[in-house]
N, C-alpha and C. Protein backbone atom coordinates (compact mmCIF):
# COMPACT_ATOMS: atom_id res chain seq x y z
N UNK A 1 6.88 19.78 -49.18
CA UNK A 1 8.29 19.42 -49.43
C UNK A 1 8.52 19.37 -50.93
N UNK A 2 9.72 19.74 -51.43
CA UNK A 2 9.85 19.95 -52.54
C UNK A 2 10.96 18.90 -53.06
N UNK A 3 10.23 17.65 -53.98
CA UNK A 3 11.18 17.27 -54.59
C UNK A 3 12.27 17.37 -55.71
N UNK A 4 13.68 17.49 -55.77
CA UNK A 4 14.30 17.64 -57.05
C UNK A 4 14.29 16.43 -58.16
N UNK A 5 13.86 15.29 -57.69
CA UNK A 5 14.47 14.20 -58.55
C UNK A 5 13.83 13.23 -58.18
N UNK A 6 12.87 12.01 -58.78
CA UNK A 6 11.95 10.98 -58.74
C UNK A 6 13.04 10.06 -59.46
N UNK A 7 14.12 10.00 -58.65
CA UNK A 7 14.50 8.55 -59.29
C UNK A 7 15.39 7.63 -58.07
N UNK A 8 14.63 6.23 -58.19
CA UNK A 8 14.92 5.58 -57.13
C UNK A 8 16.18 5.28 -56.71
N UNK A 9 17.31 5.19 -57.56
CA UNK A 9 19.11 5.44 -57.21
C UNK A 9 19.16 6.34 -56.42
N UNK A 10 18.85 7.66 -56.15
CA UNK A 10 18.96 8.33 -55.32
C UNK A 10 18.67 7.92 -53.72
N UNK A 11 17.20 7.27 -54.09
CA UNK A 11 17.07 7.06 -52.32
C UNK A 11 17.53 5.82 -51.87
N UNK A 12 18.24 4.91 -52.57
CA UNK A 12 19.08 4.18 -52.18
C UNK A 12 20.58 4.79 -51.92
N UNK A 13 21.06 5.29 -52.89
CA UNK A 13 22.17 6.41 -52.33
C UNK A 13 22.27 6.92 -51.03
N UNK A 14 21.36 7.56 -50.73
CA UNK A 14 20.45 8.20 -49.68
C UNK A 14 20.90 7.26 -48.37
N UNK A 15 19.95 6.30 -48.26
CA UNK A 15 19.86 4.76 -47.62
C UNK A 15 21.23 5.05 -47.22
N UNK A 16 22.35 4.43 -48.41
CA UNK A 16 23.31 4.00 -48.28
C UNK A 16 24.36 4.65 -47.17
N UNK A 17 24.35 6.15 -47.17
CA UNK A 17 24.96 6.87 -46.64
C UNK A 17 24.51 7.10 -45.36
N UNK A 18 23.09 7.20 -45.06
CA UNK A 18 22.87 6.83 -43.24
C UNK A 18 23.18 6.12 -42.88
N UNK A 19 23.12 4.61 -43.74
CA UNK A 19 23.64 3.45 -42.86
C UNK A 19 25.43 3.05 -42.49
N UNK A 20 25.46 4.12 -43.52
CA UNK A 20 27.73 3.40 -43.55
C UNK A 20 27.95 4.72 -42.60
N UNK A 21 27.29 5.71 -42.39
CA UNK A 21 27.68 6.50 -41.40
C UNK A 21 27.22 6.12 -40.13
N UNK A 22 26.03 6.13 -39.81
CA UNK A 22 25.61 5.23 -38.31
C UNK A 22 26.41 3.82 -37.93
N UNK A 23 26.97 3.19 -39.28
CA UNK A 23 27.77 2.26 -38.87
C UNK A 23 28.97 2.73 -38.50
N UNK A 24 29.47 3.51 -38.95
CA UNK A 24 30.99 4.54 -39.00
C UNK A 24 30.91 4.82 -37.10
N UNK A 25 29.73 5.46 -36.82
CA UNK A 25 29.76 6.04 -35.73
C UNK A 25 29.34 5.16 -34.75
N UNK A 26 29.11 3.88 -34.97
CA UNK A 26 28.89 3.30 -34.08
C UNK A 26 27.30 2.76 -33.55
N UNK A 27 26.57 3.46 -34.20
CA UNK A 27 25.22 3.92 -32.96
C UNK A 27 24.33 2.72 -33.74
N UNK A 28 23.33 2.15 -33.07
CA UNK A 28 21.95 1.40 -33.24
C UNK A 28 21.09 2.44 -34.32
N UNK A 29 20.53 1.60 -34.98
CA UNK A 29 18.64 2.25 -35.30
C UNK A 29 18.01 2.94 -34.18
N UNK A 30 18.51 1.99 -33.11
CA UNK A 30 17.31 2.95 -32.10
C UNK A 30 17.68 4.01 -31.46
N UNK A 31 19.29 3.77 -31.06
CA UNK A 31 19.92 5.31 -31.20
C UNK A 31 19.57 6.45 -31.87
N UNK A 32 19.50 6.13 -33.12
CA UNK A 32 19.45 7.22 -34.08
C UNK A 32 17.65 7.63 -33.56
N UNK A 33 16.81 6.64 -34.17
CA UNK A 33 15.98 7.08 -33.61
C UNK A 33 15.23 8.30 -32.87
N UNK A 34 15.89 7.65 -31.63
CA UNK A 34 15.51 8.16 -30.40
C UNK A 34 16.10 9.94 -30.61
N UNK A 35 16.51 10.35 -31.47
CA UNK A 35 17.25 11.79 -31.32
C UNK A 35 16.11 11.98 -32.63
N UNK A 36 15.48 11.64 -33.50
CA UNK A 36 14.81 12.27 -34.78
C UNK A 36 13.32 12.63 -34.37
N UNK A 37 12.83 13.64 -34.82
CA UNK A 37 11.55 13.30 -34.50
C UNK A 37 10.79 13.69 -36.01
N UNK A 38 9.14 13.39 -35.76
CA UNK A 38 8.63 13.55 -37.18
C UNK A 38 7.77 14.98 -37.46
N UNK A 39 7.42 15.06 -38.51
CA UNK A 39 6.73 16.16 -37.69
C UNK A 39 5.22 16.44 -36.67
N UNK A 40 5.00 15.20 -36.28
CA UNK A 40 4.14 15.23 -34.92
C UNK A 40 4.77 15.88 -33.43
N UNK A 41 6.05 15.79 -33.96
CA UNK A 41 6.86 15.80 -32.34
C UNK A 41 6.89 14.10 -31.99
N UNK A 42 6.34 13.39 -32.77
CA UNK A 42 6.84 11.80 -32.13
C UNK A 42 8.57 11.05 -32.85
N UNK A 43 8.82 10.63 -32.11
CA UNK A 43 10.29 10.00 -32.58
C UNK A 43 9.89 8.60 -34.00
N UNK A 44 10.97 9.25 -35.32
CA UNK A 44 10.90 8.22 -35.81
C UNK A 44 10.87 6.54 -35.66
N UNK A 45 10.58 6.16 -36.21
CA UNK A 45 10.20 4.59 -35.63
C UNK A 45 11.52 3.70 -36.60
N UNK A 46 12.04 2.54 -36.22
CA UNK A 46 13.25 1.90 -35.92
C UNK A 46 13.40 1.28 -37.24
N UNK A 47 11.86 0.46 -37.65
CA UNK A 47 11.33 0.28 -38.85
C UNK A 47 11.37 1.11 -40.43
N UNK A 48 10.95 2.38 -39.70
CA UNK A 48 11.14 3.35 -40.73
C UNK A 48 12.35 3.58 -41.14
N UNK A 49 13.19 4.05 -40.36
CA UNK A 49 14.84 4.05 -40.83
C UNK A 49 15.24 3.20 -41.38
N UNK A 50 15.21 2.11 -41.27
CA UNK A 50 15.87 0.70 -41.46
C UNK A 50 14.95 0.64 -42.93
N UNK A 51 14.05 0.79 -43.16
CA UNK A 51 13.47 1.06 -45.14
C UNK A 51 14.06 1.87 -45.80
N UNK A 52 14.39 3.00 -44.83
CA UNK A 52 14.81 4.49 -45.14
C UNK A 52 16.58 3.74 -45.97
N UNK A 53 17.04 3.26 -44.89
CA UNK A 53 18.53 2.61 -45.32
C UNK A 53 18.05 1.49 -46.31
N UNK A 54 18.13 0.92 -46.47
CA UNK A 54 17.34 -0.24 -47.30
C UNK A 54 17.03 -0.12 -48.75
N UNK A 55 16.50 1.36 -49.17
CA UNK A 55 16.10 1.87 -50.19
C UNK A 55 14.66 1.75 -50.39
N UNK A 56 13.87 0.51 -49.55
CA UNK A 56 12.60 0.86 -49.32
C UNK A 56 11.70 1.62 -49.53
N UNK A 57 12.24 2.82 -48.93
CA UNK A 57 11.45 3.45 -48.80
C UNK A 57 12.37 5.51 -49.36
N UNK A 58 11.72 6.37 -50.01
CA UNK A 58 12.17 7.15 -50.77
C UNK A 58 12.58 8.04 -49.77
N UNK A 59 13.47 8.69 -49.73
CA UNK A 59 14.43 9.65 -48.23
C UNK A 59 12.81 10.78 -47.66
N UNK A 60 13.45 10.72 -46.41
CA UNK A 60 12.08 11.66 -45.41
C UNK A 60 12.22 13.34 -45.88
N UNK A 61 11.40 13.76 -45.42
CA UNK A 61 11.30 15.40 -45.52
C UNK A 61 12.49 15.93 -44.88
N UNK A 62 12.88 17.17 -45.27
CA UNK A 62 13.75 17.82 -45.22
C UNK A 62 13.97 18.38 -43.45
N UNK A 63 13.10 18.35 -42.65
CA UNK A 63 13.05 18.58 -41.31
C UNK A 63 13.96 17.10 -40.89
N UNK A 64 13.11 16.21 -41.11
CA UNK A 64 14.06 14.66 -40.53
C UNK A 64 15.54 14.88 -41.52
N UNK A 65 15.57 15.38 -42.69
CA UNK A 65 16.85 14.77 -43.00
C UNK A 65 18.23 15.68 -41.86
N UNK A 66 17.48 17.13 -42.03
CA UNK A 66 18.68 17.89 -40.96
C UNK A 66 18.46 17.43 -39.63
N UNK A 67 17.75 16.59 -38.90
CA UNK A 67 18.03 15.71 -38.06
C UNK A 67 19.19 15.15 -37.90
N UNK A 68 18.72 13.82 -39.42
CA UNK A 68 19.60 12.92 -39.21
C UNK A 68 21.06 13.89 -39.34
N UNK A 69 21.56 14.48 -40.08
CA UNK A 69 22.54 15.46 -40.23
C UNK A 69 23.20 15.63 -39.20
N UNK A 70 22.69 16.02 -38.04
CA UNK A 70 23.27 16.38 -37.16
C UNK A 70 23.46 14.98 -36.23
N UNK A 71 22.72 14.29 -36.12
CA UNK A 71 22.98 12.86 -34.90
C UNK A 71 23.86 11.96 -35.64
N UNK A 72 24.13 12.14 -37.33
CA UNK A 72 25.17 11.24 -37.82
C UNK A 72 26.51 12.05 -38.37
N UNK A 73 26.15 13.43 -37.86
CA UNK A 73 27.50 14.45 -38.08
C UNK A 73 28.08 14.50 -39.71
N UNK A 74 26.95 14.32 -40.06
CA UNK A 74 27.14 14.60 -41.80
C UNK A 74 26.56 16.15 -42.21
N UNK A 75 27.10 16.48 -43.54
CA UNK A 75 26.96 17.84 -44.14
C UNK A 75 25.41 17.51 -44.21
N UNK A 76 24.40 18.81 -43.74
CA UNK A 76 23.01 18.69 -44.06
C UNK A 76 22.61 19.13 -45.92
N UNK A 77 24.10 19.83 -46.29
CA UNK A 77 23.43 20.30 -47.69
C UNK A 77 23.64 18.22 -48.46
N UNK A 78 24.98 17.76 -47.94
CA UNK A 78 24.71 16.39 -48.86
C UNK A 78 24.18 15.89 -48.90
N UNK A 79 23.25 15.31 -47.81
CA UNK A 79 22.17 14.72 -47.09
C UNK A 79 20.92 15.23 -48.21
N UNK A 80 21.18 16.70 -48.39
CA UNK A 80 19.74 17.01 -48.85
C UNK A 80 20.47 16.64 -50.42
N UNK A 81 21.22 16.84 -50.94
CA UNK A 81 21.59 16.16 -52.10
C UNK A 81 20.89 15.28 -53.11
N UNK A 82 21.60 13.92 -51.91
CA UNK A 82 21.49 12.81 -52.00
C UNK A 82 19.73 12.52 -52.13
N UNK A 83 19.41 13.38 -51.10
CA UNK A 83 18.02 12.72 -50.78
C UNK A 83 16.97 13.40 -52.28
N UNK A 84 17.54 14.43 -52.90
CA UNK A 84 16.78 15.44 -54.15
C UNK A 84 16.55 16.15 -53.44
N UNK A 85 16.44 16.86 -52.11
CA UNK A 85 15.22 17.82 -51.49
C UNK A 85 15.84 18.87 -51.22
N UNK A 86 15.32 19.81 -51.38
CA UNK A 86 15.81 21.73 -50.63
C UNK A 86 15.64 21.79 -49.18
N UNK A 87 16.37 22.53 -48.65
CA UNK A 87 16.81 22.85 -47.58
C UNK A 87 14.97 23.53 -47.33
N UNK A 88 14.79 23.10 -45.67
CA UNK A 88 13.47 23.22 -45.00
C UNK A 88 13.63 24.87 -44.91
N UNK A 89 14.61 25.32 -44.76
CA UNK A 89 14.94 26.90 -44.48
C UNK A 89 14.68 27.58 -45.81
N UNK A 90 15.00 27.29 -47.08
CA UNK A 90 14.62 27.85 -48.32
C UNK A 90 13.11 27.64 -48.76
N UNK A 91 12.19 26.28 -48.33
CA UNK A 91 10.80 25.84 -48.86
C UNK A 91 10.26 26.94 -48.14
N UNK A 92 10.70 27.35 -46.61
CA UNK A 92 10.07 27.98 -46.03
C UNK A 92 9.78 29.77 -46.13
N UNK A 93 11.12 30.26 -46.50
CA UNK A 93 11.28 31.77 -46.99
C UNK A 93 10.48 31.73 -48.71
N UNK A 94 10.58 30.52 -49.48
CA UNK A 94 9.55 30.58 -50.39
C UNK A 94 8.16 30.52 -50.59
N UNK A 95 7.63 30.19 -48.69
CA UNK A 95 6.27 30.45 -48.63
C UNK A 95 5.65 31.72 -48.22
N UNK A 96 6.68 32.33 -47.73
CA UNK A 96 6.46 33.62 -46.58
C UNK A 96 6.39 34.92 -47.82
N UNK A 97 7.40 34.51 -49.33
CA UNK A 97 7.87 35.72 -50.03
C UNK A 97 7.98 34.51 -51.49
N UNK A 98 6.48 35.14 -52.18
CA UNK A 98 6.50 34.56 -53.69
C UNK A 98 7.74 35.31 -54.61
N UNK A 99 8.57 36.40 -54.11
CA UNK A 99 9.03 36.55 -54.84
C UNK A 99 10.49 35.74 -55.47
N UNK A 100 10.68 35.14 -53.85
CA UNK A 100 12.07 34.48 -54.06
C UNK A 100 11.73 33.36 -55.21
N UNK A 101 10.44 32.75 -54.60
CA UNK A 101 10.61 31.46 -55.76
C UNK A 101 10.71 32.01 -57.42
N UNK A 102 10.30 33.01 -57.31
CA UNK A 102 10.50 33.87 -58.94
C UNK A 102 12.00 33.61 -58.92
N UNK A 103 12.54 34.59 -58.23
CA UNK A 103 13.72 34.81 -58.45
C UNK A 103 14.44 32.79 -58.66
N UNK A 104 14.07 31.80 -57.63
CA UNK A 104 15.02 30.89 -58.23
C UNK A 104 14.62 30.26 -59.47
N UNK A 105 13.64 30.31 -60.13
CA UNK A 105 12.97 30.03 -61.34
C UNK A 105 14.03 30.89 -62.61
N UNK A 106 14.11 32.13 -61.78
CA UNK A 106 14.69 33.12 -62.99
C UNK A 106 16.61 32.54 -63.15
N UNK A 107 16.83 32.28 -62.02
CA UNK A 107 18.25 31.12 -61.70
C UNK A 107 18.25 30.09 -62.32
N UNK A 108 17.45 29.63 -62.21
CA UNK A 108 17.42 28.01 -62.72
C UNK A 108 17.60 28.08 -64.30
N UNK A 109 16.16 29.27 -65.19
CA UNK A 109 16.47 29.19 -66.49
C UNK A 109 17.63 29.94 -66.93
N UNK A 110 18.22 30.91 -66.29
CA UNK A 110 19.29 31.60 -66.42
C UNK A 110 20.88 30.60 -66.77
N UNK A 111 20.74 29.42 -65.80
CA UNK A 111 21.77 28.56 -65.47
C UNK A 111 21.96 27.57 -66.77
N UNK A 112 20.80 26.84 -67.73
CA UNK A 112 20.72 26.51 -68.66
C UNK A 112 21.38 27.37 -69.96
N UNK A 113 21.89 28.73 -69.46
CA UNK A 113 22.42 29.20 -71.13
C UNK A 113 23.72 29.65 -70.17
N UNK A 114 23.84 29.78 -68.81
CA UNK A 114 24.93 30.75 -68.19
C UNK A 114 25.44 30.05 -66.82
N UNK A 115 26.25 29.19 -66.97
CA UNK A 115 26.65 27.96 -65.78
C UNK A 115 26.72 29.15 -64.41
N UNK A 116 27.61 29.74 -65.57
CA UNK A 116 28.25 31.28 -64.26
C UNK A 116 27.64 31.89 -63.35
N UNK A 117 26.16 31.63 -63.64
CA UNK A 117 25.53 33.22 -62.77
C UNK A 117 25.28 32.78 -61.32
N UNK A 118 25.57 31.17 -60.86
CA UNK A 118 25.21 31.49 -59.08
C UNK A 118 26.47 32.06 -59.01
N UNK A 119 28.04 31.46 -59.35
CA UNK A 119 29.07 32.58 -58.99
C UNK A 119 28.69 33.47 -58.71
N UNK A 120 28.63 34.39 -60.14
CA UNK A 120 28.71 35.68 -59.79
C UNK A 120 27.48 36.59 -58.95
N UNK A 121 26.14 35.52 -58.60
CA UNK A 121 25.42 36.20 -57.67
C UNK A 121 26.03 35.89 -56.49
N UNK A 122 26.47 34.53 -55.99
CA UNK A 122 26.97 34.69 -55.32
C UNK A 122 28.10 35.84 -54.72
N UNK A 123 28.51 35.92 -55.15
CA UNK A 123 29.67 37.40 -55.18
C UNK A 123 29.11 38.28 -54.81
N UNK A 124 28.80 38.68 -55.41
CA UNK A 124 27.51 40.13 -55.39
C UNK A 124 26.43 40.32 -53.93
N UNK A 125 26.04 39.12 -53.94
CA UNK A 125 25.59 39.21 -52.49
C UNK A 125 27.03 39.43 -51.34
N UNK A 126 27.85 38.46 -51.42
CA UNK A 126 29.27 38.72 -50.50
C UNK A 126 29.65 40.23 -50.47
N UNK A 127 29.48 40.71 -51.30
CA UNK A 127 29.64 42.54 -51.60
C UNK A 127 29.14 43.35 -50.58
N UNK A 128 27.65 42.90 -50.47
CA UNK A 128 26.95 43.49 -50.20
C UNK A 128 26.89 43.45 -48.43
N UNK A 129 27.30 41.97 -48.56
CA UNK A 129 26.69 42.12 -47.02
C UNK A 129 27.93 42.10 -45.79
């Protein structure tokens, strides 16, 4: 899992927003729960969330966060935001193909002299496909 950001505001941020949304929607810890699983295939534990909200404890891997995403009907990119972490679908096409992670390396330093260029890659891919 790939973190963006080691700073503890965030995973209280993080926290903050599972819990005012599970409160929003109504549902228990164990609700939520019971729909997440880890990556054993076992369901998060009631405890864990409740640190997770709390700030306790620093936001879960990117598999549990698009979980929670979907059982608390929040955007999975804010979620991953909030939490610092990349989308489980991008860590994963960056294991399969070293070249992409080049390429977001070559983005990233690109973005430091040129705000512009996801625009206009963005675009460019829309062109294309």
């Amino acid at each position: 899992m790939v973190t963006l950001y080691a700073n503890g505001d965030m995973g209280t941020a993080f926290g903050r927003r599972i819990k005012d949304q599970r409160n929003h929607l109504d549902l228990s810890l164990r609700k939520v729960c019971e729909a997440v699983l880890n990556e054993d295939g076992k369901r998060i534990s009631v405890s864990y969330l409740n640190d997770i909200e709390q700030g306790h404890r620093n936001p879960p891997g990117g598999k549990i966060i698009v979980q929670l995403a979907g059982v608390l009907q929040l955007d999975v990119h804010e979620l991953l935001n909030l939490a610092g972490k990349v989308d489980p679908m991008i860590e994963e096409v960056m294991g399969r193909n070293a070249k992409v992670g080049t390429l977001f390396r070559r983005i990233a330093q690109k973005l430091a002299h040129d705000p512009g260029v996801v625009d206009r890659l963005n675009k460019e891919i829309d062109k294309r496909t």
